[in-house]
N, C-alpha and C. Protein backbone atom coordinates (compact mmCIF):
# COMPACT_ATOMS: atom_id res chain seq x y z
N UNK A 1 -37.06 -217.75 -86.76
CA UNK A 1 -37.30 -218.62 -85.62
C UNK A 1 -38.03 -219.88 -86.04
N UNK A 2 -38.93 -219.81 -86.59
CA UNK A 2 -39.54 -221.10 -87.41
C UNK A 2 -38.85 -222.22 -88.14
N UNK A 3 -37.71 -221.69 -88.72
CA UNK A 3 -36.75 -222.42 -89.64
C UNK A 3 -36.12 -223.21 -88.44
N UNK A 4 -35.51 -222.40 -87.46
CA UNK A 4 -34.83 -223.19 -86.46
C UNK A 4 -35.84 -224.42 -85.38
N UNK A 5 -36.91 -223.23 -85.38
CA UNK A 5 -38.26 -224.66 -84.54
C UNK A 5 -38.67 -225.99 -85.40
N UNK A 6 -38.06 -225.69 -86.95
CA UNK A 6 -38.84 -226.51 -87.67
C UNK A 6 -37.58 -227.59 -87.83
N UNK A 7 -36.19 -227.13 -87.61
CA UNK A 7 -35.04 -227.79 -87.66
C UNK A 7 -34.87 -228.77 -86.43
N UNK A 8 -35.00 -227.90 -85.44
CA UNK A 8 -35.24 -228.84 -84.43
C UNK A 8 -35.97 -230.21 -84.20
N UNK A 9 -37.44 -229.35 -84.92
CA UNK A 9 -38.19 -230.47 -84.53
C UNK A 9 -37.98 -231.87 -85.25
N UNK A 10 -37.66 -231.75 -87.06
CA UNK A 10 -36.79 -232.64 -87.86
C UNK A 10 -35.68 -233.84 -86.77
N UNK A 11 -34.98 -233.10 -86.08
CA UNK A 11 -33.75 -233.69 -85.35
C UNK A 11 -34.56 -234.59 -84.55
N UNK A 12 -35.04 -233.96 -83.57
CA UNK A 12 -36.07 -234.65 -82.35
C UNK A 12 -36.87 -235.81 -83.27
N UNK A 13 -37.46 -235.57 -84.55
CA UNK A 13 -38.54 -236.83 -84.39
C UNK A 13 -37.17 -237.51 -85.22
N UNK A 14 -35.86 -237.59 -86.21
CA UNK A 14 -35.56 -238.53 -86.78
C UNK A 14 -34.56 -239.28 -86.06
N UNK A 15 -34.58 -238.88 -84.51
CA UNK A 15 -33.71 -239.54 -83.33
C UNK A 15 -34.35 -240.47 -83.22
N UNK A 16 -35.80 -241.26 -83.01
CA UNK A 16 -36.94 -242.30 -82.66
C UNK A 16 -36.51 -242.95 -83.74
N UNK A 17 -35.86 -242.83 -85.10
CA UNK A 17 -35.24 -243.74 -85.82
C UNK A 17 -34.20 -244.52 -85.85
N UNK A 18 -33.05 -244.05 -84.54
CA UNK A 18 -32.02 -244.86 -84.81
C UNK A 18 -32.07 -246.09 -84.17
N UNK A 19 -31.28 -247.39 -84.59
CA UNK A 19 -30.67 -248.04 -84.42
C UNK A 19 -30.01 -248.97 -83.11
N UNK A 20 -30.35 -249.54 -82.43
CA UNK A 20 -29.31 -249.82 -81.71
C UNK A 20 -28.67 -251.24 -81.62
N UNK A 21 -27.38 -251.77 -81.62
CA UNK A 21 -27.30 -253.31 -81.84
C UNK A 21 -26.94 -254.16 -80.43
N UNK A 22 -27.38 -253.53 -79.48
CA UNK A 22 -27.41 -253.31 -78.21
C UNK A 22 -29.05 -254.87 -77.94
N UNK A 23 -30.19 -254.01 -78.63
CA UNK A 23 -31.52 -254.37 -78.77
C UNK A 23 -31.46 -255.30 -80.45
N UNK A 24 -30.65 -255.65 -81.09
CA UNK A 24 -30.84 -256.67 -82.04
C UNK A 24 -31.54 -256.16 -83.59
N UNK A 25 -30.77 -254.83 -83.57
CA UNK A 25 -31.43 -253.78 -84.50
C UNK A 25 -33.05 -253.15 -84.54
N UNK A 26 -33.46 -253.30 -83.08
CA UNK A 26 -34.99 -252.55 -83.44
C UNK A 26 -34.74 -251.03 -82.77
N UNK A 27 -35.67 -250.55 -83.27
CA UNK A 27 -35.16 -248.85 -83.08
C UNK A 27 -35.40 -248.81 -81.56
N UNK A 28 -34.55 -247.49 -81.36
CA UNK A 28 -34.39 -247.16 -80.14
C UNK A 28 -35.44 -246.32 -79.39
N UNK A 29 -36.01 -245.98 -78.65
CA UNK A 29 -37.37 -245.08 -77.97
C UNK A 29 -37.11 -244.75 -77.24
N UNK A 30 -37.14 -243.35 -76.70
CA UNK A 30 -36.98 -242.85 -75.46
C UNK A 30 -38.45 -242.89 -75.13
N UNK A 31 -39.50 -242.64 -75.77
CA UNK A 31 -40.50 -242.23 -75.31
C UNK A 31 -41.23 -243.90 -75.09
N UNK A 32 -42.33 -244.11 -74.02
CA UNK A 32 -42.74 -245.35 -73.51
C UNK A 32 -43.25 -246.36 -74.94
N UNK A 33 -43.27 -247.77 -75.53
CA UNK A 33 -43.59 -248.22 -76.00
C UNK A 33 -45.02 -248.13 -76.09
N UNK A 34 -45.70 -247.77 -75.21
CA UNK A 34 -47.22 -247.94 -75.45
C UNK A 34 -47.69 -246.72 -76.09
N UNK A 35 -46.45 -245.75 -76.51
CA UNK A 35 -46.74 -244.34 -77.28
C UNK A 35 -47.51 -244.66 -78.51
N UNK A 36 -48.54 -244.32 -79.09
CA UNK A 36 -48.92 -244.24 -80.64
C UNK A 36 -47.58 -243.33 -81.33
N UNK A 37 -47.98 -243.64 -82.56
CA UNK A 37 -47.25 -242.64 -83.43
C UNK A 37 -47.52 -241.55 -83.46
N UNK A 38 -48.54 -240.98 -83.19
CA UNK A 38 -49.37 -239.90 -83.38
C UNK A 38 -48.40 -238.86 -81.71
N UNK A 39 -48.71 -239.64 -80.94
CA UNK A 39 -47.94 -238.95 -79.31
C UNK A 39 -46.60 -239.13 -79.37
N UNK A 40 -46.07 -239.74 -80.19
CA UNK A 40 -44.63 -239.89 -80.25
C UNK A 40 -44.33 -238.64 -81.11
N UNK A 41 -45.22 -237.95 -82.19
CA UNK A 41 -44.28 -236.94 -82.82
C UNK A 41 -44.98 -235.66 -81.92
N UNK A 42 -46.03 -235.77 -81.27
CA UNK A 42 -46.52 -234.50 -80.68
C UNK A 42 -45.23 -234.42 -79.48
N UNK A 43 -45.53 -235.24 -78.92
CA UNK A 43 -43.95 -234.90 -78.06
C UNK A 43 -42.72 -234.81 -78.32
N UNK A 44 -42.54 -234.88 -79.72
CA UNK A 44 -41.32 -234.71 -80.18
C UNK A 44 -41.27 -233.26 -80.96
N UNK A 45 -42.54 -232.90 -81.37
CA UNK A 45 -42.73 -231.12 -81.49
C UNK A 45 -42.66 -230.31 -79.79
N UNK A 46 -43.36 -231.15 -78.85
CA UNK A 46 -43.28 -230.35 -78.09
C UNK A 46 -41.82 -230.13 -77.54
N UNK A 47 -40.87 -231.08 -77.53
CA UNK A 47 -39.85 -230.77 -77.18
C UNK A 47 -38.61 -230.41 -77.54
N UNK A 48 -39.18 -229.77 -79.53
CA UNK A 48 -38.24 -229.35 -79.87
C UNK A 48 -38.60 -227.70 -79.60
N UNK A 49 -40.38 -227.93 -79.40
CA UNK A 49 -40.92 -226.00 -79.14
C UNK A 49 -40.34 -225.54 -77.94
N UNK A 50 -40.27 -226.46 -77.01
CA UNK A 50 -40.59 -226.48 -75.25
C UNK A 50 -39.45 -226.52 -74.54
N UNK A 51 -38.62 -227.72 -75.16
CA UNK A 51 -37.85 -228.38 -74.16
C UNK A 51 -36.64 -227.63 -73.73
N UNK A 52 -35.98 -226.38 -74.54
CA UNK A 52 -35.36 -225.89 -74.14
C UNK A 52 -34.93 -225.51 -72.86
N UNK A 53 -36.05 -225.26 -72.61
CA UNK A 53 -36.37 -224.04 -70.98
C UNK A 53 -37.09 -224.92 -69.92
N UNK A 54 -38.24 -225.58 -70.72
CA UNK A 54 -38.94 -226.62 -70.00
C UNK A 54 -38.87 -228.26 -69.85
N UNK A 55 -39.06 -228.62 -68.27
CA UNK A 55 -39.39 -230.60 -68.45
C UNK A 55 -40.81 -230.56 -69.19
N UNK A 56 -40.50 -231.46 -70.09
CA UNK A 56 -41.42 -231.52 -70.99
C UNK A 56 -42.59 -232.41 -70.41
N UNK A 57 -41.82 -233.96 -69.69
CA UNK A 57 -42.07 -234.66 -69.64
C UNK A 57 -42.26 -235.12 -67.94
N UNK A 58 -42.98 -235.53 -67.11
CA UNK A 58 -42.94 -235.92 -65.95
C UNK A 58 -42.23 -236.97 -65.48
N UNK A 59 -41.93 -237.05 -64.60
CA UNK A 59 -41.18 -236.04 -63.93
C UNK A 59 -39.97 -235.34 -63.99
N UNK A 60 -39.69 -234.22 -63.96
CA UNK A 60 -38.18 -233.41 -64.75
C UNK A 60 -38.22 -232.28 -64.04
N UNK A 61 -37.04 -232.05 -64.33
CA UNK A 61 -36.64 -230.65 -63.53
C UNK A 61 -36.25 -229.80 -65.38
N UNK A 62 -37.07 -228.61 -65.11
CA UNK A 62 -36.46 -227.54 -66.51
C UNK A 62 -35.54 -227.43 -66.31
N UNK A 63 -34.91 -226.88 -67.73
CA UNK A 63 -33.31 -226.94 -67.77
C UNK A 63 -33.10 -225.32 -67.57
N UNK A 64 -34.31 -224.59 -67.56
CA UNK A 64 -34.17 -223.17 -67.14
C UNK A 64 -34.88 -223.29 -65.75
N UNK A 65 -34.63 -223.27 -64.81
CA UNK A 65 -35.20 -223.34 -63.49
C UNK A 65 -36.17 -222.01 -63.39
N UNK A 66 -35.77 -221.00 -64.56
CA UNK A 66 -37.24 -220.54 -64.19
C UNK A 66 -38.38 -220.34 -64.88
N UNK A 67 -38.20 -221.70 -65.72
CA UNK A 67 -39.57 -222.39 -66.52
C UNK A 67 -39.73 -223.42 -65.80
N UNK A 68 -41.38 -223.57 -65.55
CA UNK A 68 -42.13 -224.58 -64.82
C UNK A 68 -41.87 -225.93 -65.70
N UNK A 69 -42.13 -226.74 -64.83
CA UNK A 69 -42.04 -228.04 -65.72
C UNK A 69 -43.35 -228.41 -66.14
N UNK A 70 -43.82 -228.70 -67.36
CA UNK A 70 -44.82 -228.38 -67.83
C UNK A 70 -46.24 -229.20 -67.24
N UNK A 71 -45.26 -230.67 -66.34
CA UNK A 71 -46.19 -231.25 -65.07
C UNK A 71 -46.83 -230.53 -63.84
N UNK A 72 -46.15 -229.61 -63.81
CA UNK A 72 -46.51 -228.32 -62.46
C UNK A 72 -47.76 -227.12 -63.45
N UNK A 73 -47.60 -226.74 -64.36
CA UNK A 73 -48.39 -226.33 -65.62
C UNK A 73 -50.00 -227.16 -65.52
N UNK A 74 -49.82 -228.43 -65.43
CA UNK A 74 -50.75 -229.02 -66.11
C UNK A 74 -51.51 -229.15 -64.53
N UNK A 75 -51.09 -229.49 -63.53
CA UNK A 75 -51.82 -229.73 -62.44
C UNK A 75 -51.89 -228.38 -61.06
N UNK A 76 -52.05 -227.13 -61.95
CA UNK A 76 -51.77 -226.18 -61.51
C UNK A 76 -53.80 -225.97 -61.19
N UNK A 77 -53.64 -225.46 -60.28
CA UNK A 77 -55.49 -225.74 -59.86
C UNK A 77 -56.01 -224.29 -60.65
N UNK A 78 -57.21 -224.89 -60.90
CA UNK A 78 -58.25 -224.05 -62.18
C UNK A 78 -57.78 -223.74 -63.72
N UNK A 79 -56.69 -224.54 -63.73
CA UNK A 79 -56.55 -224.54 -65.68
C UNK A 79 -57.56 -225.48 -65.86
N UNK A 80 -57.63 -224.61 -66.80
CA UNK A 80 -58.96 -225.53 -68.23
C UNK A 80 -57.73 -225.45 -69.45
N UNK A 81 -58.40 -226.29 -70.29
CA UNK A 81 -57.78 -225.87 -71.63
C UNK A 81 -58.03 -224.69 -72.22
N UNK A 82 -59.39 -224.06 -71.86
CA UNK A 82 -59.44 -222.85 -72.69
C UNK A 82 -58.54 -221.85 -72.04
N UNK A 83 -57.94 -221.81 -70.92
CA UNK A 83 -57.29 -220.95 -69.96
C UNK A 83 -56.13 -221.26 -70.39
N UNK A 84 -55.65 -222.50 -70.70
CA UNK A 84 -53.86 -222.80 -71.42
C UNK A 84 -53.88 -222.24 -72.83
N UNK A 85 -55.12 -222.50 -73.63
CA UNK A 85 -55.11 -221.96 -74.99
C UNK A 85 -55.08 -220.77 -74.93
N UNK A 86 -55.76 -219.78 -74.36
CA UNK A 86 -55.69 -218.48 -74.03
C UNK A 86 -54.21 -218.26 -73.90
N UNK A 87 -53.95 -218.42 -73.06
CA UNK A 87 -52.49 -217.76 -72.41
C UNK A 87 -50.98 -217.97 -73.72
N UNK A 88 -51.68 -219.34 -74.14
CA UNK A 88 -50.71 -219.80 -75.35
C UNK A 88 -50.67 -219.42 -76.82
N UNK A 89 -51.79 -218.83 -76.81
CA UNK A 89 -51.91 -217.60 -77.73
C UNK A 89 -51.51 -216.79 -77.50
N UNK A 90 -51.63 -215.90 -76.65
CA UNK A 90 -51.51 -214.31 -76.50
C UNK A 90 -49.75 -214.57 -76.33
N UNK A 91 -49.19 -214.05 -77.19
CA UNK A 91 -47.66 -213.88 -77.25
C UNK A 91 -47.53 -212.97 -76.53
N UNK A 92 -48.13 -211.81 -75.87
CA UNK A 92 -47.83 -210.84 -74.93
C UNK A 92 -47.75 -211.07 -73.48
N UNK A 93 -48.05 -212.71 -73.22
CA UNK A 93 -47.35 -213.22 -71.74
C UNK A 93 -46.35 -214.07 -71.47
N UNK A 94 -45.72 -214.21 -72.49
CA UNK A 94 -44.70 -214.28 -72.77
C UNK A 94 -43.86 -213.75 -72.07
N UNK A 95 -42.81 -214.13 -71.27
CA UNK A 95 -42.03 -213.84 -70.83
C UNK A 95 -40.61 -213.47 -72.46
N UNK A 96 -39.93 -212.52 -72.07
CA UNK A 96 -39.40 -212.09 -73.45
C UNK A 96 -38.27 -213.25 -73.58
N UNK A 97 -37.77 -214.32 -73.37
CA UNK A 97 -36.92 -215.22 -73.98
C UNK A 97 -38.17 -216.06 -74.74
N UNK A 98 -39.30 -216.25 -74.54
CA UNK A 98 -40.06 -216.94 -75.26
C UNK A 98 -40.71 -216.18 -76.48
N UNK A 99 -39.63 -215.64 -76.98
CA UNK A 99 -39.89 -214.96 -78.41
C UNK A 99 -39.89 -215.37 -79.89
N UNK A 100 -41.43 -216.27 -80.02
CA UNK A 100 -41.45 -216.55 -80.87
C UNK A 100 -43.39 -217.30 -81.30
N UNK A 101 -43.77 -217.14 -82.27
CA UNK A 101 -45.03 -217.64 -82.87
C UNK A 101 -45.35 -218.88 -82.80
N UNK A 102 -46.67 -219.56 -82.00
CA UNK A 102 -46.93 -220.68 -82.41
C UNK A 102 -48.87 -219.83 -83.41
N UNK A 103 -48.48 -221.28 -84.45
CA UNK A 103 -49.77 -220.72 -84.77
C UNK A 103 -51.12 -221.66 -84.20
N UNK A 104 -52.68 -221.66 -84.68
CA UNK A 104 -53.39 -222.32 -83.83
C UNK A 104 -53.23 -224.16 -83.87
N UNK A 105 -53.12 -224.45 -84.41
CA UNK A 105 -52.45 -225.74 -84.30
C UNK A 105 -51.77 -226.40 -83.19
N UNK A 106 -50.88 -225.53 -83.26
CA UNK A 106 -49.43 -225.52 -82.67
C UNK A 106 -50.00 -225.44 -81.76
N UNK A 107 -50.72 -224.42 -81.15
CA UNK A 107 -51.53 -224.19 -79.86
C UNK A 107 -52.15 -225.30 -79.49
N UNK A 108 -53.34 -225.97 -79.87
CA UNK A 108 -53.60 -226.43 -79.90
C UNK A 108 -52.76 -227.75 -79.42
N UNK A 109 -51.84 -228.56 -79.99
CA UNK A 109 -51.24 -229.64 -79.65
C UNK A 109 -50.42 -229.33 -78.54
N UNK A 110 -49.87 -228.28 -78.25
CA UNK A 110 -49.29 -228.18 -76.90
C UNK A 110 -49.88 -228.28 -75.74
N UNK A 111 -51.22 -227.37 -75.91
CA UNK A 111 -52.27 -227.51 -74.93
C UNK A 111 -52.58 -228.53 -74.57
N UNK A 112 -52.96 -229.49 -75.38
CA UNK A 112 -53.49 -231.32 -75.85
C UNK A 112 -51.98 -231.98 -74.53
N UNK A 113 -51.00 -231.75 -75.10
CA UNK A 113 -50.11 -232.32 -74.53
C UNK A 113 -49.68 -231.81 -73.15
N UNK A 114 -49.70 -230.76 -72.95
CA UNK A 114 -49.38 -230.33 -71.25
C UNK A 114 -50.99 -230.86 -70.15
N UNK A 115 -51.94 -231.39 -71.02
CA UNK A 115 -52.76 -231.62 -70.48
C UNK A 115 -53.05 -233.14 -70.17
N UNK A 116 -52.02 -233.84 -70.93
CA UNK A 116 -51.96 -235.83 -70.82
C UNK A 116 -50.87 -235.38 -69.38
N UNK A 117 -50.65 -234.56 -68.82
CA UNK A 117 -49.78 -234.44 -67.44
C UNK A 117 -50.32 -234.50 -66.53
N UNK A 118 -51.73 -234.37 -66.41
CA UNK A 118 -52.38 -233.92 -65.19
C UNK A 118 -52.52 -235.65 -64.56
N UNK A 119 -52.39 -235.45 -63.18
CA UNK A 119 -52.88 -236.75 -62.28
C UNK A 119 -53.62 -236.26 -61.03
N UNK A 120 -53.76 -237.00 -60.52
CA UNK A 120 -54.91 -236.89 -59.11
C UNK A 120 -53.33 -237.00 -58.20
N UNK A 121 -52.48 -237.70 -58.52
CA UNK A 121 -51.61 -237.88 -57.31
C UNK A 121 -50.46 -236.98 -57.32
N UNK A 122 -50.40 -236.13 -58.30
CA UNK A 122 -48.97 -235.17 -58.89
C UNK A 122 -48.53 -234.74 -57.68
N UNK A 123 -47.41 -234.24 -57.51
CA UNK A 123 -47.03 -233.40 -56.30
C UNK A 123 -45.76 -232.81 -56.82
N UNK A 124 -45.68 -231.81 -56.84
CA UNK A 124 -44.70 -230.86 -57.42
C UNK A 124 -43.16 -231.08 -56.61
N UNK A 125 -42.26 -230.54 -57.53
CA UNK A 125 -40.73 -231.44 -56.92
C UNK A 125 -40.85 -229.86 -56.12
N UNK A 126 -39.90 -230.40 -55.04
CA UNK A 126 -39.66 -229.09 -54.41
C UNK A 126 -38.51 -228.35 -54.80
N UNK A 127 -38.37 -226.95 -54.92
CA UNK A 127 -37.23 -225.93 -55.48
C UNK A 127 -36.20 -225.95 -54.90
């Protein structure tokens, strides 16, 4: 599973490299220009770990409707980070399609990142 998370994630960040002659050859971005480099590859791990099942990104609908979008995650009332790190560790809450290891790192930056989601004004899409 790692080989394939780690394949993925390869794909996802060397897409922010291509091309377009559309824009006069400067690379192409999905993610906002005011991204650092640093948030451009964390979200590009998270959505080669994540994006499968989950909107990675606000606002989105998951592509598994019965994974939260990780904006509904983040502004879900009484998460802390230590309560996302918790849960994102313990591989035993896991729902069983989410079968697979992050290690603390990994934890770590996901947590970091489902947590740049939170707003005062969020309001969850309706089902």
């Amino acid at each position: 599973m790692k080989t394939v998370l780690f394949a993925a994630l390869a794909a996802v960040s060397l897409s922010g490299c291509a091309y377009s002659a559309s824009e006069g050859g400067a690379p192409s971005q999905s993610a906002p220009a005011a991204m650092s480099e640093g948030e451009h590859h964390r979200l590009a791990f998270v959505q080669a770990a994540c994006g499968g099942c989950h909107a990675v990104e606000a606002p989105g609908l998951s592509p598994n409707p019965a994974s939260p979008p990780f904006a509904d995650i983040a502004n879900r009332d009484g998460l802390t980070k230590a309560t996302l790190l918790n849960w994102l560790t313990d591989a035993h809450n896991y729902p069983e399609v989410m079968d697979f290891d992050l290690d603390p790192p990994q934890v770590e930056e996901i947590a970091d990142y489902i947590l740049t989601l939170r707003s005062e004004d969020y309001r969850q899409l309706p089902d």
